[in-house]
Protein backbone atom coordinates (compact mmCIF):
# COMPACT_ATOMS: atom_id res chain seq x y z
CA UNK A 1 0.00 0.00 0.00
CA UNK A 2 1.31 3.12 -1.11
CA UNK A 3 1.95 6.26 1.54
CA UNK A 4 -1.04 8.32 0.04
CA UNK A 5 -3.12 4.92 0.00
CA UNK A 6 -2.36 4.73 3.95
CA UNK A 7 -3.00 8.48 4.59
CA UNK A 8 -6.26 8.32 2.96
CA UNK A 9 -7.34 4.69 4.91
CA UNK A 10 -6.05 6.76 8.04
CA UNK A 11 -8.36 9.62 7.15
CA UNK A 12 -11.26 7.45 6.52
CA UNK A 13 -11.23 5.20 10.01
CA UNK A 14 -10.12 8.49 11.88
CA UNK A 15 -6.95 7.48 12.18
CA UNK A 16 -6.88 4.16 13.00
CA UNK A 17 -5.61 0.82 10.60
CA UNK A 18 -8.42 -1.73 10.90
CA UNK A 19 -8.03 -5.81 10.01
CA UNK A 20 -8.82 -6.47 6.45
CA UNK A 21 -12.38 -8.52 6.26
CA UNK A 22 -10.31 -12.17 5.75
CA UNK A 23 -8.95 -12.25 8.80
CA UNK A 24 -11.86 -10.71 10.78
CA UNK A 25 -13.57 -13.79 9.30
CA UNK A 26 -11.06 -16.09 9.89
CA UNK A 27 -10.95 -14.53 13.65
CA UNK A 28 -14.87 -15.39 14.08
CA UNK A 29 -14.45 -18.52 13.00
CA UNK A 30 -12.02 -19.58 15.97
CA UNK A 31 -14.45 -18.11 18.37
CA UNK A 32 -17.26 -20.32 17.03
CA UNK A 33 -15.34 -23.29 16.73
CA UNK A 34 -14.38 -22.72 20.64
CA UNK A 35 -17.63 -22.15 21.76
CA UNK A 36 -18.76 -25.57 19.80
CA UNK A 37 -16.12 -27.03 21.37
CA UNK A 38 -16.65 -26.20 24.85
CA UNK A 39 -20.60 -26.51 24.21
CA UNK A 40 -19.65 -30.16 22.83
CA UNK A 41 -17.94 -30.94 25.97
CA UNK A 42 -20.61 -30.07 28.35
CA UNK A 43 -22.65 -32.13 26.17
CA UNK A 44 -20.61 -35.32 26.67
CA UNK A 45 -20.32 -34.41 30.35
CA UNK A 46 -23.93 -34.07 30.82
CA UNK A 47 -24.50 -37.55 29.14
CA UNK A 48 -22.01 -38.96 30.92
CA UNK A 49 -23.57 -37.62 33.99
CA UNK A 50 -27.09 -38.66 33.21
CA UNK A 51 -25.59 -42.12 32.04
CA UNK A 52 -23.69 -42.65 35.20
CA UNK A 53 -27.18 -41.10 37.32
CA UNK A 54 -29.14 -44.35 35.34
CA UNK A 55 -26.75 -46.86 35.66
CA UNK A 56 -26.19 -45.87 39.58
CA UNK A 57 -29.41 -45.57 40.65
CA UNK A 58 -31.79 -47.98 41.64
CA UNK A 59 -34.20 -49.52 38.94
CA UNK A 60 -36.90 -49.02 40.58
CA UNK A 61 -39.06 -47.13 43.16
CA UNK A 62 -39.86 -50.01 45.41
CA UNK A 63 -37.74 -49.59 48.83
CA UNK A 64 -38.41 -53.43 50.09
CA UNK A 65 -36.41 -56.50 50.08
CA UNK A 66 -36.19 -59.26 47.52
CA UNK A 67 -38.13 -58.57 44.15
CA UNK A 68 -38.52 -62.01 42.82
CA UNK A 69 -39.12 -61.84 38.67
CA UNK A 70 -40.42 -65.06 37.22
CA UNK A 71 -40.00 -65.70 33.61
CA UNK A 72 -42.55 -68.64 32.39
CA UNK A 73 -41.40 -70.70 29.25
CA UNK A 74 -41.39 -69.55 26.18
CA UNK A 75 -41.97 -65.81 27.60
CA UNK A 76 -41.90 -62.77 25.64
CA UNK A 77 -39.68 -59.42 26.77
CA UNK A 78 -42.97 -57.34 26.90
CA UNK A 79 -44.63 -59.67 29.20
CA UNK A 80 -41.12 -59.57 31.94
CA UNK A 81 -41.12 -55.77 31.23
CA UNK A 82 -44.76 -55.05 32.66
CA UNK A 83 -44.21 -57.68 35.43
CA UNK A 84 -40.79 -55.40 35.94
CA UNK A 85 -43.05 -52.43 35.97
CA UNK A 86 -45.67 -53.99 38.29
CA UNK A 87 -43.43 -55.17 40.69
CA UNK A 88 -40.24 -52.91 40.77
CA UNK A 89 -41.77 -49.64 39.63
CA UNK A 90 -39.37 -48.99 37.10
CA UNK A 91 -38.31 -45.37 37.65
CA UNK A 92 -36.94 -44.62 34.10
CA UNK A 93 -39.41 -47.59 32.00
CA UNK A 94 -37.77 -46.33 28.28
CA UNK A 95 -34.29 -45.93 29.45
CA UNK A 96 -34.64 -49.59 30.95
CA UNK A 97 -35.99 -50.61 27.18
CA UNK A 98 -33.46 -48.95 25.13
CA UNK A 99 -30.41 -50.26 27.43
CA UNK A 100 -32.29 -54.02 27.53
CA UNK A 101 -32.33 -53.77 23.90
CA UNK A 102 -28.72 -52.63 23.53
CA UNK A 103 -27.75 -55.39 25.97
CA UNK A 104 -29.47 -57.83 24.03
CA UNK A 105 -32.03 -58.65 26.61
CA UNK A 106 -34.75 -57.76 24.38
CA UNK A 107 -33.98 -60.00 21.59
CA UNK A 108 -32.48 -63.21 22.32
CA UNK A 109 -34.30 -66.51 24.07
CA UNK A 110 -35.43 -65.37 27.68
CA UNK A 111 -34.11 -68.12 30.53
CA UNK A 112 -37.24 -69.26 32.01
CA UNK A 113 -36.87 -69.53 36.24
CA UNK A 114 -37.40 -67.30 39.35
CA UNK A 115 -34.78 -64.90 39.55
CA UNK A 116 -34.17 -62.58 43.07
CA UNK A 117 -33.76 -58.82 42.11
CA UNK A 118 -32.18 -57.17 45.41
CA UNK A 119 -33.28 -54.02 47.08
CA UNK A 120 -31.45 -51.18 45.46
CA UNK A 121 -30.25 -53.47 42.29
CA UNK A 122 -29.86 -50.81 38.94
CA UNK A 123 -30.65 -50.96 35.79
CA UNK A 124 -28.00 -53.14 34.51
CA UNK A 125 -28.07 -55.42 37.43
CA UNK A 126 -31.31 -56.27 36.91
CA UNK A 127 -30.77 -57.03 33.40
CA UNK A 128 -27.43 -59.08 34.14
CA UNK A 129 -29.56 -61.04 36.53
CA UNK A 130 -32.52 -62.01 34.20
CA UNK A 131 -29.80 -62.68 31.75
CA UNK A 132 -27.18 -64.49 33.78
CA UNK A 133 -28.07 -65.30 37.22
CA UNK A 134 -29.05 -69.11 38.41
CA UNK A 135 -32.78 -68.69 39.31
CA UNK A 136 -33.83 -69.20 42.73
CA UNK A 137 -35.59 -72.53 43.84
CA UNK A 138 -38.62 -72.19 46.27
CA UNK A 139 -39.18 -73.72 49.65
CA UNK A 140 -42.10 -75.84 50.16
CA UNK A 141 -43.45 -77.30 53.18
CA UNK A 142 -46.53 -79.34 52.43
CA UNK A 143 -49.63 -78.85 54.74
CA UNK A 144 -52.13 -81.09 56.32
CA UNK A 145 -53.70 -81.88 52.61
CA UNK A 146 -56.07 -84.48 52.41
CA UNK A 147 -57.62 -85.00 49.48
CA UNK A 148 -55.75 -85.31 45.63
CA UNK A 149 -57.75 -82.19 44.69
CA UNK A 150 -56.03 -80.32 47.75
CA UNK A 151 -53.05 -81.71 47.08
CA UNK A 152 -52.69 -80.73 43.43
CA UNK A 153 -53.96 -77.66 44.00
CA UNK A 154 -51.53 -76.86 47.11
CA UNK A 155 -48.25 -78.35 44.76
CA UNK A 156 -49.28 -76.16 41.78
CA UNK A 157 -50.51 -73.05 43.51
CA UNK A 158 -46.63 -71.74 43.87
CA UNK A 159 -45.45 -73.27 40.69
CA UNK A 160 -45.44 -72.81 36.94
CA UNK A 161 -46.69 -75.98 36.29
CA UNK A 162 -50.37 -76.19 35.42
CA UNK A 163 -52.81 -78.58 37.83
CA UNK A 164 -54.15 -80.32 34.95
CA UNK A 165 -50.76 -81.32 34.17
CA UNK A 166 -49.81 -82.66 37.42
CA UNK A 167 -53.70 -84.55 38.17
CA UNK A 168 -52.97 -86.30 34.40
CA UNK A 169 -49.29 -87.53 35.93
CA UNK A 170 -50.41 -88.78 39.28
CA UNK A 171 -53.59 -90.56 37.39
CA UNK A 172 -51.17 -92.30 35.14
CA UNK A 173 -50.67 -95.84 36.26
CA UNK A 174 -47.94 -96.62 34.59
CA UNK A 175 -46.29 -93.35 35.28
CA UNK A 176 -47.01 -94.42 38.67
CA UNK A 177 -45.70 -97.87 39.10
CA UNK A 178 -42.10 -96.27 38.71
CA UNK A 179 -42.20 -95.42 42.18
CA UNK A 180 -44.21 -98.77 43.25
CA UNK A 181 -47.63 -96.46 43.68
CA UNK A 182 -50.71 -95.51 42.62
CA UNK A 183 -52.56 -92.17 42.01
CA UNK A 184 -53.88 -92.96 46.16
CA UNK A 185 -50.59 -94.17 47.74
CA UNK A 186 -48.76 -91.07 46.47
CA UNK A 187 -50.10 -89.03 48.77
CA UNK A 188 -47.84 -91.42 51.43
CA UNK A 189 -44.51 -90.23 49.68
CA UNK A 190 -45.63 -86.40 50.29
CA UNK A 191 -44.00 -85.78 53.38
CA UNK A 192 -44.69 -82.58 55.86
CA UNK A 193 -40.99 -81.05 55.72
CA UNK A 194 -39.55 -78.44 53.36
CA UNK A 195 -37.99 -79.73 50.02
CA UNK A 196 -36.86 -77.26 47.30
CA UNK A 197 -37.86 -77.23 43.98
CA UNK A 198 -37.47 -74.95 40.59
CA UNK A 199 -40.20 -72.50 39.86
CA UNK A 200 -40.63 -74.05 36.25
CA UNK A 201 -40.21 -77.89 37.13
CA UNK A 202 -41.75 -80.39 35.39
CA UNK A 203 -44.29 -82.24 36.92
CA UNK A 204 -41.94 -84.88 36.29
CA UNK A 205 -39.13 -83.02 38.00
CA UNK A 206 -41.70 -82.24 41.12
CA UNK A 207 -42.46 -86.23 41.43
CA UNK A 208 -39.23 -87.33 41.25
CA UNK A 209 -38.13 -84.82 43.91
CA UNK A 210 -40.94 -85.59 46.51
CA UNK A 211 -40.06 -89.23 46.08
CA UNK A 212 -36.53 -88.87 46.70
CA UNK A 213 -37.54 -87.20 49.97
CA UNK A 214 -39.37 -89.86 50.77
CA UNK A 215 -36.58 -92.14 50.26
CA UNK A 216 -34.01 -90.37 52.64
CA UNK A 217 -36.59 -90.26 55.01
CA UNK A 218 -37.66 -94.27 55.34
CA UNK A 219 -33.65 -95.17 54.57
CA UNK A 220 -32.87 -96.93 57.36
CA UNK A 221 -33.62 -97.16 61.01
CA UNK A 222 -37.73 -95.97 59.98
CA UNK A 223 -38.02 -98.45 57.59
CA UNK A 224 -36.43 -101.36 60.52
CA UNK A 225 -38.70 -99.70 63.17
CA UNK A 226 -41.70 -100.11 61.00
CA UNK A 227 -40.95 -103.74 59.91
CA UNK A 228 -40.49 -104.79 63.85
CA UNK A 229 -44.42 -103.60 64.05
CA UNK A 230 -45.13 -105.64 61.21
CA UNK A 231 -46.19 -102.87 58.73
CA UNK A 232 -44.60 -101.14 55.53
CA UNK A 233 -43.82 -97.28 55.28
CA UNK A 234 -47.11 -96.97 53.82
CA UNK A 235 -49.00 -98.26 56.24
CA UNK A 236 -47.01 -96.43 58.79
CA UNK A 237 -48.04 -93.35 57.05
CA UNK A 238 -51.53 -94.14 57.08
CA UNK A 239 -51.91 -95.16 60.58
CA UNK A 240 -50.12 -91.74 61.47
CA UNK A 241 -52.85 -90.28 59.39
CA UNK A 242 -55.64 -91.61 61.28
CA UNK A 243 -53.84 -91.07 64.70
CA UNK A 244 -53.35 -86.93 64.09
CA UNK A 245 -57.29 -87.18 62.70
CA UNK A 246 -58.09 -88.65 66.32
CA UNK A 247 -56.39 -85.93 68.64
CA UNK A 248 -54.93 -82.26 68.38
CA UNK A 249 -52.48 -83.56 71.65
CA UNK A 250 -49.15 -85.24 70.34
CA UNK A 251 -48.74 -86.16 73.45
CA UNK A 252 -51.16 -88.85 73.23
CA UNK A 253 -50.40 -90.39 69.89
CA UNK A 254 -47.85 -92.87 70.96
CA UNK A 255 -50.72 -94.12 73.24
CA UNK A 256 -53.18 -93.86 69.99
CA UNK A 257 -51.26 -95.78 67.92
CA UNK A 258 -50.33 -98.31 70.33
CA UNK A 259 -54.16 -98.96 70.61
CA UNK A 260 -54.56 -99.51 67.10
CA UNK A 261 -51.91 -101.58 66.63
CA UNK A 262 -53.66 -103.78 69.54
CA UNK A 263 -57.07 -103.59 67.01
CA UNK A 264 -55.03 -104.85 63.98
CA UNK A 265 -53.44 -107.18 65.81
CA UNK A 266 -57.04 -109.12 66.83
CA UNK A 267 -58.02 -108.21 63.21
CA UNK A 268 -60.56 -105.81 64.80
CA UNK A 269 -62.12 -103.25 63.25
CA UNK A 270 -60.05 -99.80 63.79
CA UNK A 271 -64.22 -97.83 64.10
CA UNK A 272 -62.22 -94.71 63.83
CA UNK A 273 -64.37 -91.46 62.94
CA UNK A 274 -62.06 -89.60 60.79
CA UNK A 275 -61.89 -92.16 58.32
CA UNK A 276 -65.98 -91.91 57.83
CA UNK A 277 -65.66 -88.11 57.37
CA UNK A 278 -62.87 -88.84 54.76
CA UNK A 279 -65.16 -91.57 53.42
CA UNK A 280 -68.28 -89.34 53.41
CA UNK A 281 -66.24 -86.29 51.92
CA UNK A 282 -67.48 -84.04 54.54
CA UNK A 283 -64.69 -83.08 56.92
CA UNK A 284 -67.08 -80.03 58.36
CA UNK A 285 -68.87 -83.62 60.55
CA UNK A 286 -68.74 -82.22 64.45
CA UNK A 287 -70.55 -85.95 65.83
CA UNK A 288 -70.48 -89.26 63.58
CA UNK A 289 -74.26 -90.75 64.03
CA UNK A 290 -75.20 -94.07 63.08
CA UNK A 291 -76.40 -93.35 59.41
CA UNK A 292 -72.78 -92.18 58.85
CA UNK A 293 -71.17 -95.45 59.47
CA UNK A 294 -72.97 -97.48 56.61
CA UNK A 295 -70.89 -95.34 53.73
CA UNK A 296 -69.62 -97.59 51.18
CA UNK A 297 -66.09 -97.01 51.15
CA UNK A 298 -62.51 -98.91 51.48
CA UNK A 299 -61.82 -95.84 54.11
CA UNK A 300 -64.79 -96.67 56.21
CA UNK A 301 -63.12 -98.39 59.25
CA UNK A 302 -66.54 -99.02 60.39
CA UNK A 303 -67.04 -101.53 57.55
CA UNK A 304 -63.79 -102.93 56.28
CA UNK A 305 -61.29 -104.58 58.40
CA UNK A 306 -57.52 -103.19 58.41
CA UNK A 307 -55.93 -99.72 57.73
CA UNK A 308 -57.38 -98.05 54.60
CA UNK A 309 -55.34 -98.15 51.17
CA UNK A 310 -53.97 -94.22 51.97
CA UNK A 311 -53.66 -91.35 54.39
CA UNK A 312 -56.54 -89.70 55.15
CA UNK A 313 -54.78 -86.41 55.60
CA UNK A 314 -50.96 -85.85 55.32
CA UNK A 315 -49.44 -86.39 59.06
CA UNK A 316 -46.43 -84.87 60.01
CA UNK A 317 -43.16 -86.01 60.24
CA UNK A 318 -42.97 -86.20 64.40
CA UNK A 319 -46.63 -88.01 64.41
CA UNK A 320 -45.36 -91.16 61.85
CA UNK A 321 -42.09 -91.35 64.49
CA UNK A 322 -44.58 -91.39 67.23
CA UNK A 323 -46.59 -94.26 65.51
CA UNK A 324 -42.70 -96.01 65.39
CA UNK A 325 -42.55 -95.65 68.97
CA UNK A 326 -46.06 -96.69 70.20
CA UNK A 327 -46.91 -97.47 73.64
CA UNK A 328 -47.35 -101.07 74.73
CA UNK A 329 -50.41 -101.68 76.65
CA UNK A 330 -53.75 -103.79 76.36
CA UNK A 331 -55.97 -100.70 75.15
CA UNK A 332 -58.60 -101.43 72.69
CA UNK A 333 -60.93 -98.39 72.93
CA UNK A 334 -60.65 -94.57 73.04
CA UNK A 335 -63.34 -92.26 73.44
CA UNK A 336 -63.07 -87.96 73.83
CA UNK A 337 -63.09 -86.92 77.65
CA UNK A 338 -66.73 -85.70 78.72
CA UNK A 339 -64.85 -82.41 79.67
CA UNK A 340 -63.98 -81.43 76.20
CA UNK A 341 -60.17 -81.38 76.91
CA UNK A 342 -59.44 -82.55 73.61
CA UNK A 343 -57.64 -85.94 75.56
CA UNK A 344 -59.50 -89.27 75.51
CA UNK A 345 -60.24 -91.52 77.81
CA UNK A 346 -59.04 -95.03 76.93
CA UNK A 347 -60.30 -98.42 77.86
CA UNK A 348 -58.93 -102.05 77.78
CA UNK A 349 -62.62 -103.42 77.79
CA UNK A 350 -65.68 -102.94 75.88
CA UNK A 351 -68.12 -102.01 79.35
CA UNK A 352 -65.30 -99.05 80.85
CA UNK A 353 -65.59 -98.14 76.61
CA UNK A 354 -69.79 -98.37 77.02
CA UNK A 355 -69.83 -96.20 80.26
CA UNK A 356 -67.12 -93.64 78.80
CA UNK A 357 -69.16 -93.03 75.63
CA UNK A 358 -72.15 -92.69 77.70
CA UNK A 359 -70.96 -89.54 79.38
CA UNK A 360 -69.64 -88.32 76.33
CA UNK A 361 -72.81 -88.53 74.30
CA UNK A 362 -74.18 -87.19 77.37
CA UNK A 363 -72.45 -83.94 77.55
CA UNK A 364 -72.77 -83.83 73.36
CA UNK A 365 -76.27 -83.32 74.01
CA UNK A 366 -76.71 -81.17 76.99
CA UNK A 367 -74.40 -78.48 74.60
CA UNK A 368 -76.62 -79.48 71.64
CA UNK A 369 -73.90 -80.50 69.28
CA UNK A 370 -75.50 -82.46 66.17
């Protein structure tokens, strides 16, 4: 630029020499590009905040223990997503879908079981769980059932499996025979003590597993106990069965069974009450009268001599070990104190029987019991 070229660019800008338009531009440019820059890196930060907030805090909104999630066979994602939802109160429900979809949870063969989501477990945990974890087996502790019906129903009622499934099992003979029973002497092998089984087993599985209880239980000194009295594990079972019908005090049942064991011994009639009401099918019976006792039934001890083919309600454990270690004594009859104690009153001949039921009946009908 020439001197006069300068004077006059002086004159025009009063004086001053201002940056030619390229590098004002070029100047603007670096400012933009540093605010992108620094607007870029907040950005990251802020996802990398909110991505560290989901993956550190808590799935869901329920502050309790144990979640348990429980994934049927052959279920879909959507249908462990609203049990998620109904159960965990997913805090963030699409976050949880777009990271189970990234994670492959949404897409690949869901492992059926029970699976135990802890208190406080995230996002990820919970979807490492469903996807790795060994499910959790449940604890079951069988009830005084009495019936097949109440059985199924009880076995099924915490399980995947379907009753129909299991009543079509137990009702096949041959099915059956593999454990040397029938669809009736099951119930013998279906012990009151906890045993653990998968959420989705088989009824196969389930079978197998009470059976093998029943096993471990009878190996050994039982099985010799039971032999000295002249009866099989079965039996056992069902006398036990009949015994915890007769009387709400264990402390009488070594004395109840050794009576019965007197009965079969004289091949007398057992005439015990409980097995009518199992006969009849009404177990709501408060007083057996004398047009109960003519039922038709192989559990009416009334009519048919010996124990009946099965249980008449599933004793426990302690009362079958009681039956084991009956008393020895000449007792034939048994009849419910007058005083409604709940103990019975027990007689080695049939007149001290007569005169016991007499003041029994007597009191039955002073309080108007039918």
């Amino acid at each position: 630029m020439s001197k006069h070229s300068v004077a006059h660019y002086q004159r025009i800008n009063g004086g001053r020499i201002l940056p030619s338009r390229k590098k004002r531009s070029s100047k603007l440019r670096r400012g933009i590009l540093r605010c992108l820059s620094i607007l870029f890196v907040l950005c990251l930060l802020a996802l990398v905040a909110v991505g560290a907030f989901l993956y550190l805090t808590p799935a869901g909104r329920v502050d309790r223990g144990t979640t348990y999630i429980l994934v049927s066979p052959g279920a879909k994602y959507k249908d462990v997503e609203q049990q998620l939802q109904n159960k965990l109160w997913l805090r963030f429900p699409s976050a949880f879908r777009y990271l189970a979809q990234w994670k492959g949870l949404t897409s690949a063969p869901l492992r059926s079981g029970r699976y135990a989501i802890p208190r406080g477990a995230t996002m990820p945990e919970v979807i490492e769980i469903l996807q790795t974890a060994e499910q959790v087996p449940l604890t079951i502790t069988p009830t005084a059932l009495r019936t097949e019906d109440e059985l199924i129903t009880f076995l099924t009622s915490s399980l995947w499996l379907r009753a129909d499934s299991l009543r079509t099992l137990l009702r096949d003979s041959s099915f059956m025979a593999r454990y040397g029973a029938t669809s009736e002497t099951f119930r013998a092998e279906v012990l009151r003590q906890p045993f653990t089984i998968a959420w989705d087993a088989t009824g196969k599985t389930l079978l197998d597993s009470l059976h093998s209880g029943y096993l471990r239980f009878w190996k050994g000194a039982r099985t010799d106990q039971a032999q000295r009295l002249g009866l099989t594990p079965l039996q056992v079972t069902t006398l036990a069965s009949i015994v915890e019908s007769e009387s709400a005090k264990p402390d009488e049942y070594r004395r109840i069974a050794g009576l019965y064991l007197n009965r079969l011994r004289k091949d007398m009639r057992l005439q015990s009450d409980p097995t009518v009401k199992f006969a009849l099918g009404d177990f709501s019976l408060r007083r057996i009268k004398g047009e109960h006792l003519s039922v038709s039934s192989p559990y009416n001890t009334y009519l048919v001599t010996g124990l009946p083919p099965a249980p008449i309600v599933l004793p426990r454990t302690s009362t079958i070990d009681s039956v084991l270690r009956a008393e020895e004594h000449d007792y034939l009859y048994m009849c419910a104190r007058e005083d409604f104690s709940g103990y019975h009153s027990f007689a080695a001949d049939y007149a001290t029987h007569l005169s016991n039921a007499r003041r029994y009946q007597q009191e039955l009908d002073k309080r108007g019991v039918n």
